[in-house]
PDB file of N, CA and C in Angstrom:
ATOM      1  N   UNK A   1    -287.766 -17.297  40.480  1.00  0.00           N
ATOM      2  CA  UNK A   1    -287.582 -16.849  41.856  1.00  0.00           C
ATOM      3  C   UNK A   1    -286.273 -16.063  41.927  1.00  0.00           C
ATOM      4  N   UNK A   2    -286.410 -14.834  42.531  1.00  0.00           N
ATOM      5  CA  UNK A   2    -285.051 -14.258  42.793  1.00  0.00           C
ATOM      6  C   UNK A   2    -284.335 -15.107  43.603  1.00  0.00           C
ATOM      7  N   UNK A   3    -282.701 -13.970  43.351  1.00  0.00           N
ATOM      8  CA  UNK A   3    -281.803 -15.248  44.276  1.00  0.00           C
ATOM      9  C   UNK A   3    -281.788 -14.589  45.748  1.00  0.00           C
ATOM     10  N   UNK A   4    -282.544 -13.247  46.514  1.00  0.00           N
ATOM     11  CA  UNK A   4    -282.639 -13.284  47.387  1.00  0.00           C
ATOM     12  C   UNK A   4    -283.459 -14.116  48.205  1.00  0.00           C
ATOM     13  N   UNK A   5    -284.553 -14.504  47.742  1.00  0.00           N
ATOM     14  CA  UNK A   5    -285.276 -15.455  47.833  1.00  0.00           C
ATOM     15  C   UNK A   5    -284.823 -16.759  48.257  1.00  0.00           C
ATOM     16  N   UNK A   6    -284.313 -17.002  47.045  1.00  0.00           N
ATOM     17  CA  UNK A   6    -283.826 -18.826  47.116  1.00  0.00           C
ATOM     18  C   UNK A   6    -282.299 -18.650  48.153  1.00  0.00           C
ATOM     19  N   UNK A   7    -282.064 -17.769  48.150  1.00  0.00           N
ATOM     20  CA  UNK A   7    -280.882 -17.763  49.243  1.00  0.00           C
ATOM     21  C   UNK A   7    -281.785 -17.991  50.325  1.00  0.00           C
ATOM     22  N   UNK A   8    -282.588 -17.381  50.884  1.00  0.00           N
ATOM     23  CA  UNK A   8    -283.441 -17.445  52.272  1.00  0.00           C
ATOM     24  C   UNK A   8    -283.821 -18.973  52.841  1.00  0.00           C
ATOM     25  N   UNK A   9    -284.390 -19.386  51.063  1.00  0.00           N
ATOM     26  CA  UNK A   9    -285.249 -20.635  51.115  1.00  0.00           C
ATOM     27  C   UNK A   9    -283.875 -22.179  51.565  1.00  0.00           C
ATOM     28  N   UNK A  10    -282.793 -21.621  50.881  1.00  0.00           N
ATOM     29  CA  UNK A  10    -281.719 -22.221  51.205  1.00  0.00           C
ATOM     30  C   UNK A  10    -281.022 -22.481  52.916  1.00  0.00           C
ATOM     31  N   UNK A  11    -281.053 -21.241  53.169  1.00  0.00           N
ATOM     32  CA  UNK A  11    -280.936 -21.021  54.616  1.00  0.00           C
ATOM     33  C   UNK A  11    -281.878 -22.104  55.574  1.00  0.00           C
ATOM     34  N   UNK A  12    -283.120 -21.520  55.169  1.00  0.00           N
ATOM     35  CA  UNK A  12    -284.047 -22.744  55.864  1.00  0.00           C
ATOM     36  C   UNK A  12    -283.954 -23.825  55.765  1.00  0.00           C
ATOM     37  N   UNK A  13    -283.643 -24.688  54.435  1.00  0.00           N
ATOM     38  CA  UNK A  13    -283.526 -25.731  54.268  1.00  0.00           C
ATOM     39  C   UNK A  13    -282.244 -26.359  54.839  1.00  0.00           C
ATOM     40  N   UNK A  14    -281.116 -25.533  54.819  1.00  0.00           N
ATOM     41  CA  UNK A  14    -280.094 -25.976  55.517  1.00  0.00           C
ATOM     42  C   UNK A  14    -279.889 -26.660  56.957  1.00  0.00           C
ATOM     43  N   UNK A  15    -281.028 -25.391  57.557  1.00  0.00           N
ATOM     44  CA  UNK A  15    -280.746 -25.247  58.925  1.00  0.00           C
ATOM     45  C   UNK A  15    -281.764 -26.921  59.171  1.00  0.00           C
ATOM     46  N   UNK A  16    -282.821 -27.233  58.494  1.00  0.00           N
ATOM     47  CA  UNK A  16    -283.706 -28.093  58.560  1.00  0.00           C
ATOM     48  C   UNK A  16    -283.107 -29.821  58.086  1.00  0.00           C
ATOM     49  N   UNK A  17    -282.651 -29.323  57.243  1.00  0.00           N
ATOM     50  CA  UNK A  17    -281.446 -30.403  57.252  1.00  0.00           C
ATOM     51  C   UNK A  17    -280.576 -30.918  58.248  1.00  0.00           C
ATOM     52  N   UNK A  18    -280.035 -29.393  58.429  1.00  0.00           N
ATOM     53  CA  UNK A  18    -279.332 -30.268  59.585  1.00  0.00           C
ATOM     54  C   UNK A  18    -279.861 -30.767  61.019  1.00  0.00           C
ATOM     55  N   UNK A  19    -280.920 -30.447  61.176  1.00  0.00           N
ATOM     56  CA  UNK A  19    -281.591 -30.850  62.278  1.00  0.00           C
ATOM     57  C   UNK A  19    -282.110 -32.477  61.903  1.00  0.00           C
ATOM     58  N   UNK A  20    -282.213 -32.383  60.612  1.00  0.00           N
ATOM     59  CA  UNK A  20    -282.855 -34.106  60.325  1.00  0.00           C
ATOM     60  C   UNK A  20    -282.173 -34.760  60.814  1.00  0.00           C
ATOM     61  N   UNK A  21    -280.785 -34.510  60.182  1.00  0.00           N
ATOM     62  CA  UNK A  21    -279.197 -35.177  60.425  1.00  0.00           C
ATOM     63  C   UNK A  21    -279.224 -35.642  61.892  1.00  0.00           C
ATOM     64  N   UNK A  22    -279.528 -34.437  62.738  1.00  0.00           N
ATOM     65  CA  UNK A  22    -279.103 -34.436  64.273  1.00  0.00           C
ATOM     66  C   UNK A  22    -279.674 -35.799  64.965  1.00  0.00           C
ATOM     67  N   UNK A  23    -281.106 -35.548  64.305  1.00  0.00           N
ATOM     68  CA  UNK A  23    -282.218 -36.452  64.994  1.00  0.00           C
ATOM     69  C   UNK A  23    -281.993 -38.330  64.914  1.00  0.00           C
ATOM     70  N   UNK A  24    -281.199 -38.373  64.036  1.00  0.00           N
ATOM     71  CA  UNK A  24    -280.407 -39.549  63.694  1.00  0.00           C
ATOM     72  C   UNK A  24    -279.736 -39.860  64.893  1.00  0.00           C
ATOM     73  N   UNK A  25    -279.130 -39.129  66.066  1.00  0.00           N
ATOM     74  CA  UNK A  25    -278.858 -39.399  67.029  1.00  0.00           C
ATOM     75  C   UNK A  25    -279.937 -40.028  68.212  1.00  0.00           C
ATOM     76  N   UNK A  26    -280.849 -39.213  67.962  1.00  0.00           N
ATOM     77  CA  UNK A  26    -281.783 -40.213  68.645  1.00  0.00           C
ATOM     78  C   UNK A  26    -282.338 -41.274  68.193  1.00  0.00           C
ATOM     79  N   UNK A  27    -283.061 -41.321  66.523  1.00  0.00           N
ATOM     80  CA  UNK A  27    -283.767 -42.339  66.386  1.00  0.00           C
ATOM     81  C   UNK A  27    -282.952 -43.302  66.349  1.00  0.00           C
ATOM     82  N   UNK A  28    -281.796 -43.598  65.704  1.00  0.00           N
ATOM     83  CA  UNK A  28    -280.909 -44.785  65.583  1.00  0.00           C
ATOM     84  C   UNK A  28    -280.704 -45.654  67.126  1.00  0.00           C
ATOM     85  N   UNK A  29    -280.638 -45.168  68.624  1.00  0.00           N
ATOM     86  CA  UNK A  29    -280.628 -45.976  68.981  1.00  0.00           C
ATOM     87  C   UNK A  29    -282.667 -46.347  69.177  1.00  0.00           C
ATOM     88  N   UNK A  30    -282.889 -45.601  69.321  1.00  0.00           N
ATOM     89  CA  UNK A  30    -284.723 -46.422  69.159  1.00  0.00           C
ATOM     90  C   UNK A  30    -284.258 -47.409  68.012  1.00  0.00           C
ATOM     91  N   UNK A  31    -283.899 -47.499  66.950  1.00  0.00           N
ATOM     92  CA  UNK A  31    -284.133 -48.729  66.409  1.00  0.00           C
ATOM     93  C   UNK A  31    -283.420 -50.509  66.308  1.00  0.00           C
ATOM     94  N   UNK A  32    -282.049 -49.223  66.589  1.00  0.00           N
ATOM     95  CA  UNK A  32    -281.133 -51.033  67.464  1.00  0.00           C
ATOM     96  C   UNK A  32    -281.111 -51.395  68.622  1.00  0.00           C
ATOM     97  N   UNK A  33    -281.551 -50.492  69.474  1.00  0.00           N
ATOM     98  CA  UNK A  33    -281.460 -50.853  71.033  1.00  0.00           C
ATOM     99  C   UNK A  33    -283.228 -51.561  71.468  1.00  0.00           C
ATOM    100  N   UNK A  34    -284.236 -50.529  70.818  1.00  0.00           N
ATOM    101  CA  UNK A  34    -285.409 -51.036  71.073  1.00  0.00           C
ATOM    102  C   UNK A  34    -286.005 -51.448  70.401  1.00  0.00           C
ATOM    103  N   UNK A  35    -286.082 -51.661  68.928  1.00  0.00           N
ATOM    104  CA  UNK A  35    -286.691 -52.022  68.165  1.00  0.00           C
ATOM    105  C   UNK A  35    -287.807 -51.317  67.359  1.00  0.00           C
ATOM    106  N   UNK A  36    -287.894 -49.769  67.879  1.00  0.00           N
ATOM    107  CA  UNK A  36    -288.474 -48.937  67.753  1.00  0.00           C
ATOM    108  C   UNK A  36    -288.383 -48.705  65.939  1.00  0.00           C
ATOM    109  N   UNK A  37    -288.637 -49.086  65.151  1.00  0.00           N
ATOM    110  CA  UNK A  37    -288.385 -48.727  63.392  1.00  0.00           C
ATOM    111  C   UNK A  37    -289.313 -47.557  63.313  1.00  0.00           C
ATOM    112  N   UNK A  38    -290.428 -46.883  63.462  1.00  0.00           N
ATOM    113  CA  UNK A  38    -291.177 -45.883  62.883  1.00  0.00           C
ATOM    114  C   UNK A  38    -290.499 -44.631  63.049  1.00  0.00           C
ATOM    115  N   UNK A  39    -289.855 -44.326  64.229  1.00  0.00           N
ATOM    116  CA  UNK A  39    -289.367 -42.783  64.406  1.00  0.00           C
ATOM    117  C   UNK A  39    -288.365 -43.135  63.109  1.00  0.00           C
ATOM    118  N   UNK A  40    -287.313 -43.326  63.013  1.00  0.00           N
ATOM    119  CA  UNK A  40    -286.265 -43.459  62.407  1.00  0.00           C
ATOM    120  C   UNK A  40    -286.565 -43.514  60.537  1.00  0.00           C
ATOM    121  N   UNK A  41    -287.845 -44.665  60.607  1.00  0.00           N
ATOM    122  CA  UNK A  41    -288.445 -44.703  59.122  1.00  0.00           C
ATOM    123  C   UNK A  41    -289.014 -42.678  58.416  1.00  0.00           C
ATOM    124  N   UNK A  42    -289.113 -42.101  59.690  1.00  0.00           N
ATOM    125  CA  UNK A  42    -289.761 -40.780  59.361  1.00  0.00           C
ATOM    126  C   UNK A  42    -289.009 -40.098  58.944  1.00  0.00           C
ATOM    127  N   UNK A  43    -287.808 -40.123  60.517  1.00  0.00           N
ATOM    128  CA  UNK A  43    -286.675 -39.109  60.402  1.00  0.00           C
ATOM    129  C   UNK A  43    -286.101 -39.370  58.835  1.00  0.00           C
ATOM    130  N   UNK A  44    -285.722 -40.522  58.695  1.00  0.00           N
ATOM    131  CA  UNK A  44    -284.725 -41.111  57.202  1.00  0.00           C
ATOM    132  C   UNK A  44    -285.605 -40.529  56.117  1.00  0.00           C
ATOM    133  N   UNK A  45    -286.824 -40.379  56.033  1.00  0.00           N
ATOM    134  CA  UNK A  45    -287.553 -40.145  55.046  1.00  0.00           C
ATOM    135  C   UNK A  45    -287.421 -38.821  54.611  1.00  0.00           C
ATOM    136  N   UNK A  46    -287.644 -37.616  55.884  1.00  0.00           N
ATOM    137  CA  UNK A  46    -287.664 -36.456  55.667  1.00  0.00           C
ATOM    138  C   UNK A  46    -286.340 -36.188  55.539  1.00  0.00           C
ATOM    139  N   UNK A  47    -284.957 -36.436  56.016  1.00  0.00           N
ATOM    140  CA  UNK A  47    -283.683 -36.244  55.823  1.00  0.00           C
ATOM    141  C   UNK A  47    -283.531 -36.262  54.495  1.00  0.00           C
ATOM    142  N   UNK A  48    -283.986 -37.665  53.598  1.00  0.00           N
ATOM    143  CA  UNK A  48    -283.683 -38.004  53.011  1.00  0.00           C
ATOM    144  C   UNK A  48    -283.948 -36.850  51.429  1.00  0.00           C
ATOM    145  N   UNK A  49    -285.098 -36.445  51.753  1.00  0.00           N
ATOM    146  CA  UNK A  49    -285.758 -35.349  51.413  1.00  0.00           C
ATOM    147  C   UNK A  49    -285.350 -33.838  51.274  1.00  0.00           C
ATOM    148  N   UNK A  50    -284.755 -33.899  52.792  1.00  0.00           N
ATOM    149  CA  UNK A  50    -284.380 -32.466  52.840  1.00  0.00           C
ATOM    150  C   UNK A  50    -282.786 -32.529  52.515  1.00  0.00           C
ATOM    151  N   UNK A  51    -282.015 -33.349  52.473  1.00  0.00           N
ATOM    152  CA  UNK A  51    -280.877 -33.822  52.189  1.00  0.00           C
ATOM    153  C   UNK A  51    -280.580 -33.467  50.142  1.00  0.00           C
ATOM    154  N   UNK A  52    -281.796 -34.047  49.523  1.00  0.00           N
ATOM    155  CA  UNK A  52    -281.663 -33.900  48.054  1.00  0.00           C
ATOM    156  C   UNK A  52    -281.913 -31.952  47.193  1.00  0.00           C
ATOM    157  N   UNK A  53    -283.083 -31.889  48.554  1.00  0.00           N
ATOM    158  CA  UNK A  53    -283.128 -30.443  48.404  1.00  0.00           C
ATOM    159  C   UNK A  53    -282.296 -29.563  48.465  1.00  0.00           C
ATOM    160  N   UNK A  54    -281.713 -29.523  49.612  1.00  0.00           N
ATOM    161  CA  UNK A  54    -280.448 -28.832  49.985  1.00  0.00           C
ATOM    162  C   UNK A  54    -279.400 -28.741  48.422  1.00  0.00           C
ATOM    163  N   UNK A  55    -278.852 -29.875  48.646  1.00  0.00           N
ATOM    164  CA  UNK A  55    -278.084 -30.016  47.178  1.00  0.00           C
ATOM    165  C   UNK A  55    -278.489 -29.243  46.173  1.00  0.00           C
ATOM    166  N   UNK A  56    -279.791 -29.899  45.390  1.00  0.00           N
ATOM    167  CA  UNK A  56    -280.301 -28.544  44.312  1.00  0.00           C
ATOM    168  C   UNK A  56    -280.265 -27.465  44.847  1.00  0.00           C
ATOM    169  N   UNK A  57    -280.375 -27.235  46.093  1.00  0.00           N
ATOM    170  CA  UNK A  57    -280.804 -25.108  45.966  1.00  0.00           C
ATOM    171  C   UNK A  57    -279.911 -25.202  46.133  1.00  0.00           C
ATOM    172  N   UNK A  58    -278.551 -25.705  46.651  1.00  0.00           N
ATOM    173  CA  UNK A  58    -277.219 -25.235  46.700  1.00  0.00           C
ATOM    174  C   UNK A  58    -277.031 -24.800  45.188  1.00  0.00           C
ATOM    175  N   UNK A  59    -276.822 -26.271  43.824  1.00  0.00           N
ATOM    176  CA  UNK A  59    -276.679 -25.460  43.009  1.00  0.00           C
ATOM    177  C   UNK A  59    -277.048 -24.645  42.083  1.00  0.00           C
ATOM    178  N   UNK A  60    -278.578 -24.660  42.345  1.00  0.00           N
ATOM    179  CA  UNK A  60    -279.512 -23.604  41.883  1.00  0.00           C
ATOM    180  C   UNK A  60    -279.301 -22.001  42.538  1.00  0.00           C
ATOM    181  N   UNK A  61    -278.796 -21.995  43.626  1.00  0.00           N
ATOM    182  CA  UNK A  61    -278.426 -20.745  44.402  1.00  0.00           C
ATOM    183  C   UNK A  61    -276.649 -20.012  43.749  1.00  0.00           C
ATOM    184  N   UNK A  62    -276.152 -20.870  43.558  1.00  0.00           N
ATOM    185  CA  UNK A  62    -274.954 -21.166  42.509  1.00  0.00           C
ATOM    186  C   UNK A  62    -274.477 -20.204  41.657  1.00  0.00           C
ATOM    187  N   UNK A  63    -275.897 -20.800  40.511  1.00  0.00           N
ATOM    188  CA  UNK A  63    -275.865 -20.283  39.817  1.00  0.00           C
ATOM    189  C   UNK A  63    -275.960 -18.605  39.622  1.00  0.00           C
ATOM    190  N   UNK A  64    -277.203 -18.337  40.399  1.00  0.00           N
ATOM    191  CA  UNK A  64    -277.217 -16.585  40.558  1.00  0.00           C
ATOM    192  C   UNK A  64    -276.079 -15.448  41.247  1.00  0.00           C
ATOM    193  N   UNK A  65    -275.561 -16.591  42.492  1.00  0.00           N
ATOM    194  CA  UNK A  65    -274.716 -16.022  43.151  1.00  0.00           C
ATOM    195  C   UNK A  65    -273.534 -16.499  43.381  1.00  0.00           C
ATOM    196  N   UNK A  66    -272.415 -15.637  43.065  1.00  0.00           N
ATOM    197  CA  UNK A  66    -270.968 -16.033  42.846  1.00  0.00           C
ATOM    198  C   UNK A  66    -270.298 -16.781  44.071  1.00  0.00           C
ATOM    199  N   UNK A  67    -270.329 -17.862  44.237  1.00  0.00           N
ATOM    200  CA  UNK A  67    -269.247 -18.490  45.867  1.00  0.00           C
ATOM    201  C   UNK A  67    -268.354 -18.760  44.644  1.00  0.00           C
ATOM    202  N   UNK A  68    -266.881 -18.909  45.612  1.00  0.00           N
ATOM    203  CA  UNK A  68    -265.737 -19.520  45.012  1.00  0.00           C
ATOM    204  C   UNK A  68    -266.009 -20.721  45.193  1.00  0.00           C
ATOM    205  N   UNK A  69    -264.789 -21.805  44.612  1.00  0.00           N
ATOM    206  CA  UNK A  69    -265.007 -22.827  44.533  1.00  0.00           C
ATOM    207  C   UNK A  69    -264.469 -23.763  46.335  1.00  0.00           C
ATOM    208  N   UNK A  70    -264.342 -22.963  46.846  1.00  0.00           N
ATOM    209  CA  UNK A  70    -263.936 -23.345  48.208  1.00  0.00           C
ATOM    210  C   UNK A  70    -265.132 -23.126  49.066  1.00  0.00           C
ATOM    211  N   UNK A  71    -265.943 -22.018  48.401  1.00  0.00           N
ATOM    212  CA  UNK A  71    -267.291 -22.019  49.331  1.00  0.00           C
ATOM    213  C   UNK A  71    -268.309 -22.781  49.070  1.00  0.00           C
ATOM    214  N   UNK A  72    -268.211 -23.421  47.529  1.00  0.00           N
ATOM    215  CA  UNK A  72    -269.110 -24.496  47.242  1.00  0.00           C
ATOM    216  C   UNK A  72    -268.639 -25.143  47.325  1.00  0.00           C
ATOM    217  N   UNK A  73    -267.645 -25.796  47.527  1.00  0.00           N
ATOM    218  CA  UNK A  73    -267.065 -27.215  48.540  1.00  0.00           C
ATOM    219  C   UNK A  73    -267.770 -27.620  50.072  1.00  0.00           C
ATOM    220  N   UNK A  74    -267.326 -26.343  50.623  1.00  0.00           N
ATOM    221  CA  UNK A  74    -267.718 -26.221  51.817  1.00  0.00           C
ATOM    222  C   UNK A  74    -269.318 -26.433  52.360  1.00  0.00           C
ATOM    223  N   UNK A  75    -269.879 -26.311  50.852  1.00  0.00           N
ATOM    224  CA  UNK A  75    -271.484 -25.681  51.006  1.00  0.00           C
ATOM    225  C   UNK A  75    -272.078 -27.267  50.738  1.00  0.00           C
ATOM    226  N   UNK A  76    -271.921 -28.135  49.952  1.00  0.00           N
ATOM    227  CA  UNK A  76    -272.186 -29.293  49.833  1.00  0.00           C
ATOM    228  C   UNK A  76    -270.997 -30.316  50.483  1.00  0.00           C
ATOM    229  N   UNK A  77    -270.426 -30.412  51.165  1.00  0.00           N
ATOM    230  CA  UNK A  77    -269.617 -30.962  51.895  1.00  0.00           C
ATOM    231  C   UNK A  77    -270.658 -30.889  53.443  1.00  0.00           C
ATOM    232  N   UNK A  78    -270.797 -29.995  53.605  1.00  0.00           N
ATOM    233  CA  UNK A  78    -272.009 -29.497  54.526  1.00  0.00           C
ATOM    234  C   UNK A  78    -272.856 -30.495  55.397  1.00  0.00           C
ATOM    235  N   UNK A  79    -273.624 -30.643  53.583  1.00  0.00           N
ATOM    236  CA  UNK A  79    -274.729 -31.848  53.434  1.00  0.00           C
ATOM    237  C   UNK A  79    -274.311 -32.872  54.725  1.00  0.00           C
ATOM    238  N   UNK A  80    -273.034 -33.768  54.349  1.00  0.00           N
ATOM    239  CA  UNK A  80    -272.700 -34.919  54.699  1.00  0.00           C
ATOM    240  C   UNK A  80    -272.022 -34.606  56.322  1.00  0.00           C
ATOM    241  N   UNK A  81    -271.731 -34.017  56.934  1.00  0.00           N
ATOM    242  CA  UNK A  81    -270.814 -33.685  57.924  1.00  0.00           C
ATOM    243  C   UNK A  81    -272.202 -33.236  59.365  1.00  0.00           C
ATOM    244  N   UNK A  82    -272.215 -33.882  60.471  1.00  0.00           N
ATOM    245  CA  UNK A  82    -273.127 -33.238  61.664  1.00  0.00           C
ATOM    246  C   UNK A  82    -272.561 -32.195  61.961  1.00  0.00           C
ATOM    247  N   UNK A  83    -273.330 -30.786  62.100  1.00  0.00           N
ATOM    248  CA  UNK A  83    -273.382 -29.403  62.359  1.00  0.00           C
ATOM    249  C   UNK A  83    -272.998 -28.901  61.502  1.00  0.00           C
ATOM    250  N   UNK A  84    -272.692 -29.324  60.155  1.00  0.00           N
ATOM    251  CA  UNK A  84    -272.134 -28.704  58.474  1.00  0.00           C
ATOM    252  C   UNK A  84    -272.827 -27.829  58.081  1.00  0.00           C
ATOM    253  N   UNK A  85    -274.332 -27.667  58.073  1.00  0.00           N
ATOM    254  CA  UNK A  85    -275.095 -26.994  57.571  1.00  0.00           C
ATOM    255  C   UNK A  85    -275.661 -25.661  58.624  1.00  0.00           C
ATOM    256  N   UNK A  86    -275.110 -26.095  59.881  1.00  0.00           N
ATOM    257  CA  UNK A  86    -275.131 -24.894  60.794  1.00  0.00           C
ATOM    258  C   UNK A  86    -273.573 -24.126  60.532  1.00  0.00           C
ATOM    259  N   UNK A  87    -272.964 -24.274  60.641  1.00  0.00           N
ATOM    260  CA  UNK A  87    -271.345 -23.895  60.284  1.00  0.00           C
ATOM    261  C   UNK A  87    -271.726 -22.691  58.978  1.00  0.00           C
ATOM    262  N   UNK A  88    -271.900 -23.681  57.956  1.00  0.00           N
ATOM    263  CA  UNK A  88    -272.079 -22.717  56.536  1.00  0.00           C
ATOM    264  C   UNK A  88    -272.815 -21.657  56.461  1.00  0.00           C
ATOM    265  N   UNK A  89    -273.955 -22.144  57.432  1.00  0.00           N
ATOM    266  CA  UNK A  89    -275.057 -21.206  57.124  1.00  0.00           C
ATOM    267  C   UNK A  89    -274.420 -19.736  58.101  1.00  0.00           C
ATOM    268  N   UNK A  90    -273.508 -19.728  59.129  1.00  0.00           N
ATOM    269  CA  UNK A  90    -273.678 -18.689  59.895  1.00  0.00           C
ATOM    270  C   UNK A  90    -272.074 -18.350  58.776  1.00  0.00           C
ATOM    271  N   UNK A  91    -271.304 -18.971  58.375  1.00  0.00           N
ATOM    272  CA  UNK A  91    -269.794 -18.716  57.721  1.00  0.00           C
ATOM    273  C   UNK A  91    -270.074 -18.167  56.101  1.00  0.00           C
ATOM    274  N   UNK A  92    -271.298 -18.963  55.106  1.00  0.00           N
ATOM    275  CA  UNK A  92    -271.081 -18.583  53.875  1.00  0.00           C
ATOM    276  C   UNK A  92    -272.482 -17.945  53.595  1.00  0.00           C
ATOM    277  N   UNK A  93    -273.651 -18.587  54.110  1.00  0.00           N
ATOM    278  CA  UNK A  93    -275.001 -18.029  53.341  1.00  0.00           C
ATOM    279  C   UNK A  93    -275.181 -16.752  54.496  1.00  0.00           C
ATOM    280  N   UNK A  94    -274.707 -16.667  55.506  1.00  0.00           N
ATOM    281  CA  UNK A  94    -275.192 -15.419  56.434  1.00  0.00           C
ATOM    282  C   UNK A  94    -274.656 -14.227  55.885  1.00  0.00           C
ATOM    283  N   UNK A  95    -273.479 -14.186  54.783  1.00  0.00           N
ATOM    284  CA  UNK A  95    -272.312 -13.137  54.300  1.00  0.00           C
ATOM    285  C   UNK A  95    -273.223 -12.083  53.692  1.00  0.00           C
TER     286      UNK A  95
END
């Protein structure tokens, strides 16, 4: 796959990521406040998912295309941080 490509595919996944992330705001109280476990079992699943992805195409994207080492900090630091992967995506993968 080219790396214009997997840059794109990256983008998406980012942005999808971080929306998993977000949704953690809602399901978490469905599951301590109401007892609600299925939303949260989904959200965690697909996060969990789109969370491992992210990572590889980060450093599969890496590889083709030169970030410094401050932009791949920034770029998997991302991952872990709410609105990280919106930040990067409009600051390092939009460049």
């Amino acid at each position: 796959m080219e790396a214009q490509k997997q840059l794109k595919l990256l983008k998406i996944i980012a942005i999808l990521e971080g929306i998993s992330y977000l949704l953690f705001g809602i399901t978490m109280p469905l599951k301590y406040q109401f007892d609600m476990l299925l939303p949260n079992k989904i959200v965690g699943q697909a996060h969990g998912l789109l969370f491992i992805t992210y990572i590889l195409l980060v450093f599969v994207v890496s590889l083709k295309i030169s970030y410094t080492k401050k932009e791949l900090f920034f770029l998997y630091l991302a991952s872990i941080i709410p609105f990280g992967t919106f930040i990067v995506d409009k600051k390092i993968l939009s460049k």
